[in-house]
Protein backbone atom coordinates (compact mmCIF):
# COMPACT_ATOMS: atom_id res chain seq x y z
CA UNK A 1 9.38 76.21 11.47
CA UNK A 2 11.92 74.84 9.15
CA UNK A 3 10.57 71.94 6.62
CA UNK A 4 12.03 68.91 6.82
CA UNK A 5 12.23 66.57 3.32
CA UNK A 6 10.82 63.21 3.95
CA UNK A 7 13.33 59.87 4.29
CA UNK A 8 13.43 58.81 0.66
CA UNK A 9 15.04 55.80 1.53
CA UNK A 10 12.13 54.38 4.19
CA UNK A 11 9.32 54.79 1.62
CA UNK A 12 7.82 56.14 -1.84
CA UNK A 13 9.26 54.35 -5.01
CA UNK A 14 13.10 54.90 -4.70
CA UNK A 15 13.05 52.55 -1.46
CA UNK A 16 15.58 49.74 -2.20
CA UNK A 17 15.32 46.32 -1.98
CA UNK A 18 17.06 45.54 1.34
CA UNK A 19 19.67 42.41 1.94
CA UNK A 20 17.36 40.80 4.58
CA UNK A 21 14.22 41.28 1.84
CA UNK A 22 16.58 39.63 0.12
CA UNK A 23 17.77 36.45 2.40
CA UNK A 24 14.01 36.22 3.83
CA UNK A 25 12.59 35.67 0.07
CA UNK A 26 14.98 33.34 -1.51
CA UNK A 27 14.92 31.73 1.54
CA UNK A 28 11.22 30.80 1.25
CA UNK A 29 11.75 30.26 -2.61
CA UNK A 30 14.49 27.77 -2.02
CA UNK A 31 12.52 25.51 0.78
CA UNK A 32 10.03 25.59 -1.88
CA UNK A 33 11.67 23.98 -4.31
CA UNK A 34 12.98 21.61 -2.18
CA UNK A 35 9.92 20.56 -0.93
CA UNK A 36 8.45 20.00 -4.20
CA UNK A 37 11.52 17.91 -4.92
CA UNK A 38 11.47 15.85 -2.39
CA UNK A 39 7.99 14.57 -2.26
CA UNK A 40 6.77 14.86 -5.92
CA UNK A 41 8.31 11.57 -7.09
CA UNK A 42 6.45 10.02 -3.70
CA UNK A 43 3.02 11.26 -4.92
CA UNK A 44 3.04 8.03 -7.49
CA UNK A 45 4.85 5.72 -5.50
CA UNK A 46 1.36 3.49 -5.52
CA UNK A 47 1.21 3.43 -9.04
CA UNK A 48 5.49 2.50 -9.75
CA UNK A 49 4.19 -1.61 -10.02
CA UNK A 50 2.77 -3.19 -12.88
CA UNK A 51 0.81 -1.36 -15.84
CA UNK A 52 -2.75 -0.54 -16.73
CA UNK A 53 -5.83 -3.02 -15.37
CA UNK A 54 -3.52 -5.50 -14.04
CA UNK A 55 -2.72 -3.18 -11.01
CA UNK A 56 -6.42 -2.15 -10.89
CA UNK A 57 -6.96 -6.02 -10.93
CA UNK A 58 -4.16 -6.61 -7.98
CA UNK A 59 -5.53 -3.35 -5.86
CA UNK A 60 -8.92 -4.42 -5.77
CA UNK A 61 -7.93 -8.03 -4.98
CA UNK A 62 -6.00 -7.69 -1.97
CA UNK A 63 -8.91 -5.24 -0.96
CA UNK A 64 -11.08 -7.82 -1.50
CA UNK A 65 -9.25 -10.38 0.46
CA UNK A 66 -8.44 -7.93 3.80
CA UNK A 67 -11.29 -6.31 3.99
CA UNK A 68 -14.16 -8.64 3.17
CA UNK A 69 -13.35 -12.86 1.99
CA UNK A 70 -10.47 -13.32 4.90
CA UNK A 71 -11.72 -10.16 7.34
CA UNK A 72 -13.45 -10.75 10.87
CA UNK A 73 -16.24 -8.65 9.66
CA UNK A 74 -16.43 -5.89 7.49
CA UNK A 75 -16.36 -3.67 10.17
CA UNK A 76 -13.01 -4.21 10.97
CA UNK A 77 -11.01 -4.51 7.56
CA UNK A 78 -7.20 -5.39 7.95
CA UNK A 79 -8.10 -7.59 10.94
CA UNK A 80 -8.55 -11.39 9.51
CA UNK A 81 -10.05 -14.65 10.72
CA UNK A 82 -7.44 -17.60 11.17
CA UNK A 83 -10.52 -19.87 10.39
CA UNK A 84 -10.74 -18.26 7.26
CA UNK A 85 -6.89 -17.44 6.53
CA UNK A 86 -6.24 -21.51 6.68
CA UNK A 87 -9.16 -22.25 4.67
CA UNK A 88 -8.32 -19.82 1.87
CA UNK A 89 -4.30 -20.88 1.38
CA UNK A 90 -4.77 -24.69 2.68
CA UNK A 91 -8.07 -26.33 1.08
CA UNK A 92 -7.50 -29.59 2.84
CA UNK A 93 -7.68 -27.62 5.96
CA UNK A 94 -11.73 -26.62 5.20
CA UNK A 95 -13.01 -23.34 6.11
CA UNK A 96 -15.64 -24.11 8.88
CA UNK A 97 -14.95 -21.76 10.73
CA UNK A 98 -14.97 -19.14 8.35
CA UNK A 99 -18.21 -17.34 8.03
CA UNK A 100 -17.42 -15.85 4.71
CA UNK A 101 -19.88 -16.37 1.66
CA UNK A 102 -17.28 -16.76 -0.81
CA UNK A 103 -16.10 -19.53 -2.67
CA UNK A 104 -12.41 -20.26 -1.32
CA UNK A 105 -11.78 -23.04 -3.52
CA UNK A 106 -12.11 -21.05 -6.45
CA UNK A 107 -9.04 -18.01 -6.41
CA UNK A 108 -9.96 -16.54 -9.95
CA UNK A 109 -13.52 -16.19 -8.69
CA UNK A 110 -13.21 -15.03 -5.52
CA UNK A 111 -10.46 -12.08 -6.49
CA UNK A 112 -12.10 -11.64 -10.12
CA UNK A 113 -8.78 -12.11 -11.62
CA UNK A 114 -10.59 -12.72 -15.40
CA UNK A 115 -8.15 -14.95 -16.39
CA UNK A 116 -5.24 -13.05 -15.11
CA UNK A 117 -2.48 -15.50 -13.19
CA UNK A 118 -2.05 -14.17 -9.40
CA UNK A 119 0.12 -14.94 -5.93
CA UNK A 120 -1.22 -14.17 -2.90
CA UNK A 121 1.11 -14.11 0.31
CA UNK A 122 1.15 -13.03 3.84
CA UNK A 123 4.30 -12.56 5.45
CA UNK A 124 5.95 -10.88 7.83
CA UNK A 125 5.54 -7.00 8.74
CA UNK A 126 8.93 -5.75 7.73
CA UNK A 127 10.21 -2.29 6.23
CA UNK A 128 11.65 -2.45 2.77
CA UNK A 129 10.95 -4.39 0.00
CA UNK A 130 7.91 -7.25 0.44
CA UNK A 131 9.42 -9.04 -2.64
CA UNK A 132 12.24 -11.31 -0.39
CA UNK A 133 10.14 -12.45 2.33
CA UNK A 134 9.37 -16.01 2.67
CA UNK A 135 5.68 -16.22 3.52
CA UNK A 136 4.22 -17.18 7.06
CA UNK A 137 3.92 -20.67 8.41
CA UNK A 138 1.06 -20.97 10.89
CA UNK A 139 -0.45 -24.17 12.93
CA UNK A 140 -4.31 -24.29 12.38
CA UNK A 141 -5.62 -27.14 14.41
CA UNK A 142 -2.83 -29.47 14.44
CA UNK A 143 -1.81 -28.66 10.85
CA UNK A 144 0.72 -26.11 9.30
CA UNK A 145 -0.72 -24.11 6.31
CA UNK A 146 1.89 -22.01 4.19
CA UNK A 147 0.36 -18.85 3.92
CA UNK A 148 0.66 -18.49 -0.10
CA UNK A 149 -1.70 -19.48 -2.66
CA UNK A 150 -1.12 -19.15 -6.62
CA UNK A 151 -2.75 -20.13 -9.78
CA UNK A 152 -0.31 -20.02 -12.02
CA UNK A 153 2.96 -22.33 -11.83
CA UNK A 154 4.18 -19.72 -14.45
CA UNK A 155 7.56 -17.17 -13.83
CA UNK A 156 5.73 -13.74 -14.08
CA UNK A 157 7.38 -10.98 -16.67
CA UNK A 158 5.24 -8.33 -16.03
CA UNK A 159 3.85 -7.78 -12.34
CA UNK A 160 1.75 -5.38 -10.46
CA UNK A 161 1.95 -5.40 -6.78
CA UNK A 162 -0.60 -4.40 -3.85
CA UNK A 163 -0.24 -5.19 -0.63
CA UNK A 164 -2.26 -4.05 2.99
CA UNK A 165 -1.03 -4.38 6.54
CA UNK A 166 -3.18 -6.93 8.23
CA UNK A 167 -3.80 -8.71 11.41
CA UNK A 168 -4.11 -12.45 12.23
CA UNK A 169 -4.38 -13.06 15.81
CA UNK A 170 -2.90 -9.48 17.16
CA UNK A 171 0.01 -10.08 15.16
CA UNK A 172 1.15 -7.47 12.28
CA UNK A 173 1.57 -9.24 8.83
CA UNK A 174 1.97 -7.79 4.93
CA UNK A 175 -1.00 -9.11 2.32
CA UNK A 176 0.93 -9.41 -0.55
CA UNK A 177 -1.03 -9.65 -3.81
CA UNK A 178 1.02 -10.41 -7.56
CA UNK A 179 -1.12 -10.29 -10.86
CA UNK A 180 0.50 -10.91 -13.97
């Protein structure tokens, strides 16, 4: 029987890096580093407006207001009461039929804003930026109530910005919350 020599070039160490190894690895590399480019920047996106406690501040506040002061119940967050959405923006309106235990008179209380100056607005579900809309004009037994509320008549410099999709009635609307 005559012996044959083994394929060098299919294994052992002198096997050669082949053009598809190649193609497949740089390949993988490449969508890689695209990936990581493209969503990196997106991963702080939440944290872009305002600086330090004021955005904790703003965060917690509109929270605060869709989940438990303006919510149905706090079983379904993001889903408001109109009774309680006219009472909190329109004082003159009165919140009886709100069966929150907060003070609504009282905006520095009820979002523990410690003395910070703060907007709150719902308008509108739109894409892009919140900052243009005008807010939402609603009829609450016979009267129309502005849906924005501030304590500050001030121009704000420096603002952080939360805001939470909520519902008033089965319609979509954006809780806009500014602390400066």
């Amino acid at each position: 029987m005559i012996g044959r020599e083994p394929d060098r070039a299919a294994s052992g160490p002198d096997r050669g890096q082949t053009t598809l190894d190649f193609a497949v690895a740089m390949s993988i590399f490449l969508v890689t580093v695209l990936f990581v480019l493209a969503y990196a920047p997106t991963m702080f996106d939440p944290f872009a407006g305002g600086s330090g406690t004021k955005l904790v501040v703003a965060d917690r506040a509109a929270t605060t207001l869709s989940a438990d002061v303006l919510a149905v119940s706090t079983a379904e967050p993001g889903v408001l009461s109109a009774g309680c959405v006219a009472g909190f923006f329109d004082q003159s309106v009165g919140d009886d039929d709100c069966s929150t235990t907060a003070n609504l008179d009282d905006l520095d209380e009820t979002l523990s804003l410690d003395g910070r100056n703060a907007n709150v607005t719902i308008h509108e579900l739109e894409r892009g930026s919140s900052s243009t809309s005008d807010p939402v004009t609603f009829e609450w037994e016979g009267t129309d109530v502005e849906l924005t509320r501030s304590n500050s008549g001030s121009i704000p410099t420096d603002v952080a910005v939360a805001t939470r999709t909520v519902s008033i009635g089965g319609d979509p609307y954006r809780l806009t919350v500014r602390v400066w």
